[in-house]
Structure formats: structure tokens, C-alpha cells
Protein backbone atom coordinates (compact mmCIF):
# COMPACT_ATOMS: atom_id res chain seq x y z
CA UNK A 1 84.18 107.46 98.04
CA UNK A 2 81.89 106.71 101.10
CA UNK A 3 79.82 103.65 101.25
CA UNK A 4 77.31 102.43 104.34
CA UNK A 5 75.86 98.44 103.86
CA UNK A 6 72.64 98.02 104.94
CA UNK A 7 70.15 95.27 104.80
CA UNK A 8 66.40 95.47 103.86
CA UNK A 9 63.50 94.36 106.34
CA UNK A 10 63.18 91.31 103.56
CA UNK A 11 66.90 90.57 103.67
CA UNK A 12 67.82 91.97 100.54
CA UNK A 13 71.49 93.96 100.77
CA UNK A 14 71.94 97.54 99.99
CA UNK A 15 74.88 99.78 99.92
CA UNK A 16 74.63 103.72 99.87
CA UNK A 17 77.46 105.58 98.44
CA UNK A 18 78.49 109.24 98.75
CA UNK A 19 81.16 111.92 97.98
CA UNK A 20 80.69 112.75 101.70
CA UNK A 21 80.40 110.30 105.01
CA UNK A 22 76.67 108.61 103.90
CA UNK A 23 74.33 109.69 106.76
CA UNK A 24 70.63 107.54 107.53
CA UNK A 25 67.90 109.46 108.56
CA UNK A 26 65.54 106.38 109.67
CA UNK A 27 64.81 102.86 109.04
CA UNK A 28 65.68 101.00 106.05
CA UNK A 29 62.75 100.56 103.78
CA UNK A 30 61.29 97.94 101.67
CA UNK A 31 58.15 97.73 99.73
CA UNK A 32 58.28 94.18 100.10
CA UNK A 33 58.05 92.42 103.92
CA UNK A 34 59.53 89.19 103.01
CA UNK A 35 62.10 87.74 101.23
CA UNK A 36 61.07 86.46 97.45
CA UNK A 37 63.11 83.16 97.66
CA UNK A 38 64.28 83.50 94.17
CA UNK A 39 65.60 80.45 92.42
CA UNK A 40 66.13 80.97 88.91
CA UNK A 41 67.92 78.59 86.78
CA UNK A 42 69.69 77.90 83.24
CA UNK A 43 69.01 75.62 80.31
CA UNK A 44 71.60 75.15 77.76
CA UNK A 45 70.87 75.78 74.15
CA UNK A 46 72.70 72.67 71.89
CA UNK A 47 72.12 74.71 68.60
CA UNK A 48 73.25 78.27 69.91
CA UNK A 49 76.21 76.82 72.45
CA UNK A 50 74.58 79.04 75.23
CA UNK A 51 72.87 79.43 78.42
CA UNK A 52 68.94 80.74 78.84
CA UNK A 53 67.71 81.80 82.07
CA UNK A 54 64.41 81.26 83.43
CA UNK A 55 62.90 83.05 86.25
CA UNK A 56 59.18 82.81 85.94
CA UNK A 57 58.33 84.71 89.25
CA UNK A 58 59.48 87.77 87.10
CA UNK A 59 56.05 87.64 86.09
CA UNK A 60 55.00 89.45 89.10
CA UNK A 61 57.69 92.25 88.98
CA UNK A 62 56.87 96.22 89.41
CA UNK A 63 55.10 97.03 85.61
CA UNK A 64 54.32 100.53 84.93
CA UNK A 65 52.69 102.11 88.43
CA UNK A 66 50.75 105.16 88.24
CA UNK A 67 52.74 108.57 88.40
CA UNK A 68 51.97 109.07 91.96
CA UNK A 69 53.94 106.08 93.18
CA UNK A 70 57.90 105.80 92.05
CA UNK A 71 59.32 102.64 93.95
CA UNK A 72 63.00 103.80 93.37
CA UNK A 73 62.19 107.65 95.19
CA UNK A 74 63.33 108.12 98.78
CA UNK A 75 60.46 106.99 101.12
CA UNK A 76 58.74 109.40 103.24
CA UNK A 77 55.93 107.50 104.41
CA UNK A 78 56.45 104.41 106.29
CA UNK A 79 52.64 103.43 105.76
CA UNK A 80 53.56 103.61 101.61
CA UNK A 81 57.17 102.48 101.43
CA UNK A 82 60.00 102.51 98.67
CA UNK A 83 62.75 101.36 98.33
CA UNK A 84 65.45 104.13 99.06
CA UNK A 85 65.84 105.18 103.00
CA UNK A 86 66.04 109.16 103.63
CA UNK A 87 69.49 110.53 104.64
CA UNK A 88 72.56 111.87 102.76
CA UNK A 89 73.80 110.44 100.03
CA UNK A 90 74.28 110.26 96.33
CA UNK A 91 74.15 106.78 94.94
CA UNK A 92 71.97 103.42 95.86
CA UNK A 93 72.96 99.77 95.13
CA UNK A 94 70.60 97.36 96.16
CA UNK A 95 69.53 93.85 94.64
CA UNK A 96 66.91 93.73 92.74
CA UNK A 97 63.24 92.33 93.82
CA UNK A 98 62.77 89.83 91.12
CA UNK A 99 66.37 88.59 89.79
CA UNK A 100 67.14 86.41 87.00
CA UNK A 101 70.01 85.24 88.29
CA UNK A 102 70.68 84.89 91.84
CA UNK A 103 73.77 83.88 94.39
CA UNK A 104 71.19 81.00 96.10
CA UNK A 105 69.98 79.64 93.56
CA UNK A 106 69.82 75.78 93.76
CA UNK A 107 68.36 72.88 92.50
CA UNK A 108 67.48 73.06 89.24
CA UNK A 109 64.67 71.62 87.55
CA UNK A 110 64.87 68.36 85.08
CA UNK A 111 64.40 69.33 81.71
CA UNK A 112 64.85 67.81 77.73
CA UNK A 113 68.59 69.93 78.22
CA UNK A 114 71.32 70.19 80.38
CA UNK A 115 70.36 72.38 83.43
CA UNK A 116 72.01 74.34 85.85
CA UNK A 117 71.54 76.41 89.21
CA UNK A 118 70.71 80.06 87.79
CA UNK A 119 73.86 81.63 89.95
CA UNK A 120 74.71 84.89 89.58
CA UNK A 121 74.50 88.63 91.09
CA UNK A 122 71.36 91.29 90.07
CA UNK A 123 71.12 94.81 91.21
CA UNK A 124 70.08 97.72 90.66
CA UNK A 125 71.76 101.32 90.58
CA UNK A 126 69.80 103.90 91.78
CA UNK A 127 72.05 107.07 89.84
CA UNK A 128 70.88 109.69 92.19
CA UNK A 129 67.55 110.56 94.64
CA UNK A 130 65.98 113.33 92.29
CA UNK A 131 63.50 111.45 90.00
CA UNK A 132 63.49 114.25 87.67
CA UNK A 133 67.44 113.94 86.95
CA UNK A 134 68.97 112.20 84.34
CA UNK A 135 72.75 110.63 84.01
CA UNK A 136 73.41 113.43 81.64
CA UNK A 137 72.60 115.97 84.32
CA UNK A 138 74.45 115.07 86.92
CA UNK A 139 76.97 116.93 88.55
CA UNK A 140 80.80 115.85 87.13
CA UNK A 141 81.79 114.53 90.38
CA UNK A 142 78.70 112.39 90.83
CA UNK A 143 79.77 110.88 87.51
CA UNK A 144 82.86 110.16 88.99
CA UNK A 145 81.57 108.50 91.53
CA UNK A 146 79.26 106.38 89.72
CA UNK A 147 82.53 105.17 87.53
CA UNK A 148 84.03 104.17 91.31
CA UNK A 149 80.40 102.73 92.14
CA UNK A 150 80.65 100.28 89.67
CA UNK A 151 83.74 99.42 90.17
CA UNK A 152 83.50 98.24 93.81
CA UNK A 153 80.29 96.33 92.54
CA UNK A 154 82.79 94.25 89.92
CA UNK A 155 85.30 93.87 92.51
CA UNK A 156 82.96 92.53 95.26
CA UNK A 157 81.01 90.29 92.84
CA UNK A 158 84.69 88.78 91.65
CA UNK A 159 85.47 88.36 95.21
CA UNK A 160 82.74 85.55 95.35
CA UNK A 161 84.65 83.05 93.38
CA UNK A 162 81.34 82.11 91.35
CA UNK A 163 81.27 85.32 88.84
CA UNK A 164 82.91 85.18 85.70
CA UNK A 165 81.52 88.66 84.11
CA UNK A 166 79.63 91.93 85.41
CA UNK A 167 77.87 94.03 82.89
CA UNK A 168 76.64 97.56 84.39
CA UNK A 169 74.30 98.98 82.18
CA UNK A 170 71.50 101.34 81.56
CA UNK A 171 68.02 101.17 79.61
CA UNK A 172 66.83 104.50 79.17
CA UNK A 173 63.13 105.62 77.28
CA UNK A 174 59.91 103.50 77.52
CA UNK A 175 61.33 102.71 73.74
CA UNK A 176 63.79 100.34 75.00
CA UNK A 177 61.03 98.93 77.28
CA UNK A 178 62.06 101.08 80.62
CA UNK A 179 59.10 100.69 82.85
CA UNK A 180 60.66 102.80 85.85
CA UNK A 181 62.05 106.19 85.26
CA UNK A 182 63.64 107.59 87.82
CA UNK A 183 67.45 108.03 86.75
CA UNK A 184 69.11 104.15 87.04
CA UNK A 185 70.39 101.38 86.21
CA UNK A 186 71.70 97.84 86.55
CA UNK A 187 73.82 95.77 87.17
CA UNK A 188 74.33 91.32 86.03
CA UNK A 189 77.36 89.60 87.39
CA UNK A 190 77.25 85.86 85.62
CA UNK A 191 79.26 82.97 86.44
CA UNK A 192 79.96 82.57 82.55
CA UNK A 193 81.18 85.01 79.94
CA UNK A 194 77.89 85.80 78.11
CA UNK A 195 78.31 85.27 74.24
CA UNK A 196 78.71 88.76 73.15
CA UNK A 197 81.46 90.01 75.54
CA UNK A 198 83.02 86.71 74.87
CA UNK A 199 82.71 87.15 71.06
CA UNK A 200 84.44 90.51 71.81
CA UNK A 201 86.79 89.47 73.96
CA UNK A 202 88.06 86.38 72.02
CA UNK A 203 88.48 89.12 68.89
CA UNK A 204 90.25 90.96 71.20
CA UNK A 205 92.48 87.78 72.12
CA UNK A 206 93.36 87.17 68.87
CA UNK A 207 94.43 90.68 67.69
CA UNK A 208 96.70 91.03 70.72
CA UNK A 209 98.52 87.95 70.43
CA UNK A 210 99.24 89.43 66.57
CA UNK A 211 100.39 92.75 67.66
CA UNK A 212 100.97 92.94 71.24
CA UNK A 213 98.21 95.92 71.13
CA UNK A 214 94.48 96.23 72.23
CA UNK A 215 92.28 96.06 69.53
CA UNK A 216 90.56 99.14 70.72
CA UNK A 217 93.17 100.87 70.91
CA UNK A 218 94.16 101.09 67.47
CA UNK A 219 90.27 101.43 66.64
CA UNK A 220 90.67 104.63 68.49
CA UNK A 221 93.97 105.42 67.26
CA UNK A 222 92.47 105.14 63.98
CA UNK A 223 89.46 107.34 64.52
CA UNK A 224 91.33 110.33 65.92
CA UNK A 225 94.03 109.96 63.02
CA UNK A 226 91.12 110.61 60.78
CA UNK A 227 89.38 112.39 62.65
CA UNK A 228 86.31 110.31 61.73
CA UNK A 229 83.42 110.34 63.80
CA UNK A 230 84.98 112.08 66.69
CA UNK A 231 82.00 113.07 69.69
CA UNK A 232 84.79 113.77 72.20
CA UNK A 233 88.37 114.13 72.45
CA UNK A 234 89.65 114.79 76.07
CA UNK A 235 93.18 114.24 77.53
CA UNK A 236 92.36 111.14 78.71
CA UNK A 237 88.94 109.87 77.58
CA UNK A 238 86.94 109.79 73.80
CA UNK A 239 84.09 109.13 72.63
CA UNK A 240 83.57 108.43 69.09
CA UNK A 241 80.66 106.71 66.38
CA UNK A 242 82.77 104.22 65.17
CA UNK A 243 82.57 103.64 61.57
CA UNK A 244 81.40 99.74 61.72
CA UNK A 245 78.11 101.10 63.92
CA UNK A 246 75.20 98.66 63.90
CA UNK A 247 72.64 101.13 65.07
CA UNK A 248 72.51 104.87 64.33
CA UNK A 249 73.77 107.24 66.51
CA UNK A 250 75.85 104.62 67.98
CA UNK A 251 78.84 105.47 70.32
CA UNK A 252 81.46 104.35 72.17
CA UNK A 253 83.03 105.86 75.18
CA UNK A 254 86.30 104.50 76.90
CA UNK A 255 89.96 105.81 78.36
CA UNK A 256 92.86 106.63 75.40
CA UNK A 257 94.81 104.51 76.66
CA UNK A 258 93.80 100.51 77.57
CA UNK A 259 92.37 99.96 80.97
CA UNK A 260 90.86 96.39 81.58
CA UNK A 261 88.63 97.48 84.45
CA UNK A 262 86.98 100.48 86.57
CA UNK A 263 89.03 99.88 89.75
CA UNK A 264 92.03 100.32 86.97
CA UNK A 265 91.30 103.79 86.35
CA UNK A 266 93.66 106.62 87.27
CA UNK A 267 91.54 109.57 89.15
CA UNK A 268 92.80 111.69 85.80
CA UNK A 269 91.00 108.97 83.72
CA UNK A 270 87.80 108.67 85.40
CA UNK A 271 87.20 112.65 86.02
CA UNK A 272 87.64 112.99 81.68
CA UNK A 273 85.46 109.79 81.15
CA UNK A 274 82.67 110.96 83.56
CA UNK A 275 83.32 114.13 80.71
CA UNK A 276 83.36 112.20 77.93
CA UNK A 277 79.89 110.37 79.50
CA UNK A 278 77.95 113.68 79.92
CA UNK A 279 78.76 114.87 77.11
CA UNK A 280 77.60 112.05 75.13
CA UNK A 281 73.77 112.17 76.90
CA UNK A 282 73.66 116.01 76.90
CA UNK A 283 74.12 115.97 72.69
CA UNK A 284 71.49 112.96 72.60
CA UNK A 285 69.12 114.83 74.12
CA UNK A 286 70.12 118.40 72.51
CA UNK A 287 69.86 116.61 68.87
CA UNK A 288 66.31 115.45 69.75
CA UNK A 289 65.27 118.28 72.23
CA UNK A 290 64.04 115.91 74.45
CA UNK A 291 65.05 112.66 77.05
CA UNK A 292 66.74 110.21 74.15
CA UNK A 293 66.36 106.58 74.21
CA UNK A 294 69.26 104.56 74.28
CA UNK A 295 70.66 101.07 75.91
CA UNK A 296 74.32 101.94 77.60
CA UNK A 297 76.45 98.63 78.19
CA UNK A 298 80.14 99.02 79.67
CA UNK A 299 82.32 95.78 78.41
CA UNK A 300 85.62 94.99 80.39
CA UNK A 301 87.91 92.17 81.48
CA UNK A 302 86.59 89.37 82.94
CA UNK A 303 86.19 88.38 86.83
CA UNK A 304 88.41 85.36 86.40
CA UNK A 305 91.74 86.46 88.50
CA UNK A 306 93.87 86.32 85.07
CA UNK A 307 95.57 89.32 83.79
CA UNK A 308 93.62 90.67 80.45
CA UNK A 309 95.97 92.49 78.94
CA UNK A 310 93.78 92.59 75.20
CA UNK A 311 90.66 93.80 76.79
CA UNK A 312 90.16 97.31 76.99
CA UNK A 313 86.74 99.20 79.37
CA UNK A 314 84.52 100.88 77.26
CA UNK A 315 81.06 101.48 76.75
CA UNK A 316 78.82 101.11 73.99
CA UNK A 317 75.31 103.03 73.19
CA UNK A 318 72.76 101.72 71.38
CA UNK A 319 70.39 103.97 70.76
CA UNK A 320 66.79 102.52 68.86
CA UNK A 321 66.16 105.30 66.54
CA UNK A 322 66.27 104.82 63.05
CA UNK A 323 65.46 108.37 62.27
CA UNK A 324 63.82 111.51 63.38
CA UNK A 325 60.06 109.54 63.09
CA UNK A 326 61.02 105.85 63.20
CA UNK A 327 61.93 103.56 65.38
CA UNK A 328 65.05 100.81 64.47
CA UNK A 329 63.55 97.26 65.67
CA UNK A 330 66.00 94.42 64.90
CA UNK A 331 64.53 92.75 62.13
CA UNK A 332 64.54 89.10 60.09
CA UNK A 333 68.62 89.62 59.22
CA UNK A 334 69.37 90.66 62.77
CA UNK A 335 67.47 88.24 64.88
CA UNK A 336 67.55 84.98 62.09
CA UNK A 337 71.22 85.05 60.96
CA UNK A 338 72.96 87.56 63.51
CA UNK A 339 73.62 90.06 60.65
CA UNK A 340 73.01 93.83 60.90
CA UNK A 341 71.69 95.95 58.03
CA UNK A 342 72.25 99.77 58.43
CA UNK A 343 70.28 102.08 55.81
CA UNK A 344 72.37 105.07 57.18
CA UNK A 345 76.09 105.53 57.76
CA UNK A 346 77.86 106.46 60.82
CA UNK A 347 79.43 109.07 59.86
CA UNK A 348 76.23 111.08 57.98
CA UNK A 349 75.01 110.37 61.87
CA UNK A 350 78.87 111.64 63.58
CA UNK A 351 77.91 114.89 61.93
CA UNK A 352 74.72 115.67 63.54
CA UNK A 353 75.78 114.79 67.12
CA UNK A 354 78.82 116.73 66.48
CA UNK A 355 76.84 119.88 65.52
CA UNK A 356 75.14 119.48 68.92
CA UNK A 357 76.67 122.38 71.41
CA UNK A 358 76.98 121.32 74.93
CA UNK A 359 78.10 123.38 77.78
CA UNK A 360 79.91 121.18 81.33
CA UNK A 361 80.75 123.70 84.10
């Protein structure tokens, strides 16, 4: 992996990453002159036990610009800037504009609750410079890379001593509320576990210290014993619906054997994940015939220096469609008590993205 850090003209940082030496072919852009001062901040919520974030200047964030202007494309006119400099490379990090968390942060308001500064890390992941591509149809190695990508972004948030958690993921489809649509993605570091990782993570906690095993491990285990709801089966990767999905067409994706983080992951593991990955996209999109909707989260260890020997890097799609016509919205059982109702099982839904053919040079 190459990697050049740059800075913005409004002092925002950038990094550029490539499977070759990066190369700039003129200034740094921004469409922005000067630097947003962002200072978000958190509230604590005594009934839920967690933290809210509030970053009203979000207000005034990039909505939905005509076709003619993509802010994440490579600029090529200085007089109409974007926000990706021309040169050679393959991958963009940069943070983002309008952040709802952010590392200067500082004085927060007084409010009825406990508040806090709003510190944390938010960027986003530009997947590659053709606005036309998708993750799904990149190239195997760029995969790859974007595995190593976010790992360096994990290990140089941890390396601030204020980040607890990083969450790379990706919203893809105006259906999931996507308002940019050239291929990418982003990325939260928070200086807290955020209650569903740590949910996860405690279950994860708690089986270990029974069995001395991952959790997800023996989920997987499972699944490929039965070979229930199997997407893909590689030497070293798998992806898989499990059988206690919440949404349909749900799937995970992670190693076959426990690794707590990307920067863990043996160059055998990441080339059959970055596999596992594509293949996962290409049958969404081959079961619908066209770009399919979905929110990708990858879950891991946390930041905290301590060895996590129970948690185990995967990620987890969650794709909105209910069926072929309708849309799945989290209703009164999800949103008021937390509980998800399905009205179709996983593995009715394993059957029709394993029917999908999919060809990887």
C-alpha cells in the first residue's frame, strides 16, 4: 500500500492511497475556502444509558446537487472545485465537511443533562475516482486495498488516545437516504463504544469466557456444518445469511477463522474477503438487476490497547427491502421496544441470493 497526506486549502486532512507510488497532478482542492470550525457535542440520555450527538451546522451540508455537479469526482476546473485532486491513485480519505463528531471539539453547551465535548474522528472514503463504479465492481486488488485502507484509518484514530471505536461503513441507494453517489463511504471513530457494538461485544464477552471460543466462530462453524444459508465459502473468508437475520437478505461477511481487527489480517485473508465482499454486491445487484440498496457496517475490537480475544471482524448488510415491491421501514416493535419482526425467513431469502451466478476474474 502507498499513501500521500495532504491538507486541504480549509485545513481539512486528506490521505490518497494507491497500489502504486500515489502521484499529484496539481493543487489540492476544496469546495470550501475556509475551515467550518465544527464543534459538535453530546448529551446523555438517563432513560436509554447513552450518548446523542448534536451538530446543528449539519443543516447546511451538501443535499442532493444537480447531476452536473458531483463534489466527490476529481476536480478539473479550479474555477468549480471538488473535493478530490487529479493524479494517480485509487482510494481518498479525507474528513468530512460537516462532522458530527470532531477531534476539537470543546466546550460544550449547558443543558437539562449531562454534556460533553462531541470528540471524535469523521471521514469519508472516497472507494475509487470513476463515479459510475460501484464497490462490487471493483477490481480484486482494489478491494484489497480498501480492507488495508481501513485499517490504517483504525490504527491512526487509536493512536490518538481519545477513540474508543471506529465503524467503517457504507450507505448505498437513495433508499437508505444516500444523497451522493459516487462509489463511498465512511468512516466514525468515537471515544465510547456505541451501544450496539457494545451490546455485541459484551455477548461476545460472555460466550468466550464460557468456552474459550469466539462467538462467531461457532456461528460460522455452525452455518457451514449445515450448510445453511451459505453465500460464500472461500479458503479463508464466508459469507453467509445467518439464520437469526433481522432484515431480509441480510448477510454477514468475515475471515474463518477469528481476527479482532483489519491490520490483523493475513494477506491470504484479506485477498478471499475482498472475494467474499464482491461477491456479496455482485449477487445483490444480479437478484434485482439493478444497483441494490443496502447499509454495510464492519464491527471489530475496540481501540482501547487491550487484547480482544472474543471479538471477531466482520461485516454486516442490511439491506431495506422487504420484497421485490416494498420497502422494510423499522416499524412500532423495532423503534418502541427494540424488537424485530421478520415476515420472511432467512433462509427462503439464502436461496435466492444463492441462485444468483456471479463471475470474479
Amino acid at each position: 500500500m502507498h499513501l500521500l497526506d495532504v491538507t486541504k486549502p480549509d485545513g481539512r486532512a486528506m490521505t490518497l492511497y494507491g497500489l502504486s507510488p500515489v502521484r499529484l497532478d496539481g493543487p489540492v482542492p476544496s469546495p470550501f475556502p475556509d475551515p467550518l470550525n465544527a464543534n459538535p457535542h453530546l448529551r446523555w440520555h438517563p432513560l436509554r444509558g447513552e450518548w446523542i450527538t448534536y451538530a446543528a451546522y449539519r443543516q447546511g451540508r451538501t443535499f442532493m446537487p444537480p447531476p452536473e455537479y458531483n463534489p466527490l469526482a476529481v476536480c478539473i476546473s479550479p474555477d468549480n472545485p471538488t473535493e478530490l485532486p487529479a493524479g494517480d491513485y485509487a482510494i481518498a480519505v479525507f474528513e468530512n465537511r460537516f462532522p458530527s463528531l470532531s477531534m476539537e471539539a470543546h466546550d460544550p453547551p449547558q443543558a437539562l443533562v449531562e454534556t460533553a465535548p462531541g470528540t471524535g474522528i469523521c471521514e469519508v472514503v472516497v472507494f475509487t475516482t470513476d463515479p459510475k463504479s460501484s464497490l462490487g465492481a471493483l477490481p480484486l486488488a482494489q478491494i484489497e486495498l480498501l480492507l488495508s485502507v481501513w485499517g490504517d484509518r483504525t490504527t491512526r484514530a487509536a493512536a490518538t488516545g481519545k477513540i474508543q471505536y471506529v465503524l467503517p461503513f457504507e450507505n448505498r441507494g437513495a433508499e437508505v437516504g444516500v444523497t451522493l453517489h459516487h462509489p463511498h463511504g465512511q468512516i466514525y471513530a468515537y471515544p465510547f463504544v456505541p451501544p450496539v457494538p457494545a451490546r455485541m461485544l459484551a455477548m461476545q464477552q460472555q460466550h468466550y469466557e464460557k468456552t474459550r471460543r469466539a462467538l462467531l466462530k461457532d456461528m460460522i462453524d455452525s452455518h457451514l456444518a449445515a450448510a445453511t444459508g451459505i453465500i460464500y465459502h472461500g479458503p479463508h473468508a464466508v459469507a453467509f445469511v445467518p439464520s437469526c437475520a433481522r432484515y431480509p437478505y441480510e448477510v454477514w461477511v468475515s475471515t474463518i477463522e477469528p481476527v479482532a481487527t483489519f491490520s490483523e489480517l493475513s494477506d491470504a485473508q484479506r485477498a478471499d474477503l475482498a472475494r467474499a465482499l464482491k461477491t456479496v454486491i455482485l449477487k445483490y445487484d444480479g437478484l434485482w438487476q439493478r444497483p441494490f440498496p443496502y447499509l454495510m457496517a464492519w464491527y471489530g475490537a475496540p481501540t482501547d490497547g487491550k487484547p480482544h480475544p472474543e471479538s471477531f471482524l466482520h461485516a454486516e448488510f442490511f439491506p431495506p427491502y422487504r420484497s421485490r415491491d416494498r420497502l422494510k421501514y423499522l416499524a412500532g416493535t423495532e423503534l418502541g421496544a427494540g424488537m424485530f419482526a421478520m415476515d420472511v425467513l432467512p433462509e427462503e431469502k439464502a436461496k435466492e441470493l444463492q441462485a444468483v451466478e456471479v463471475h470474479i476474474d
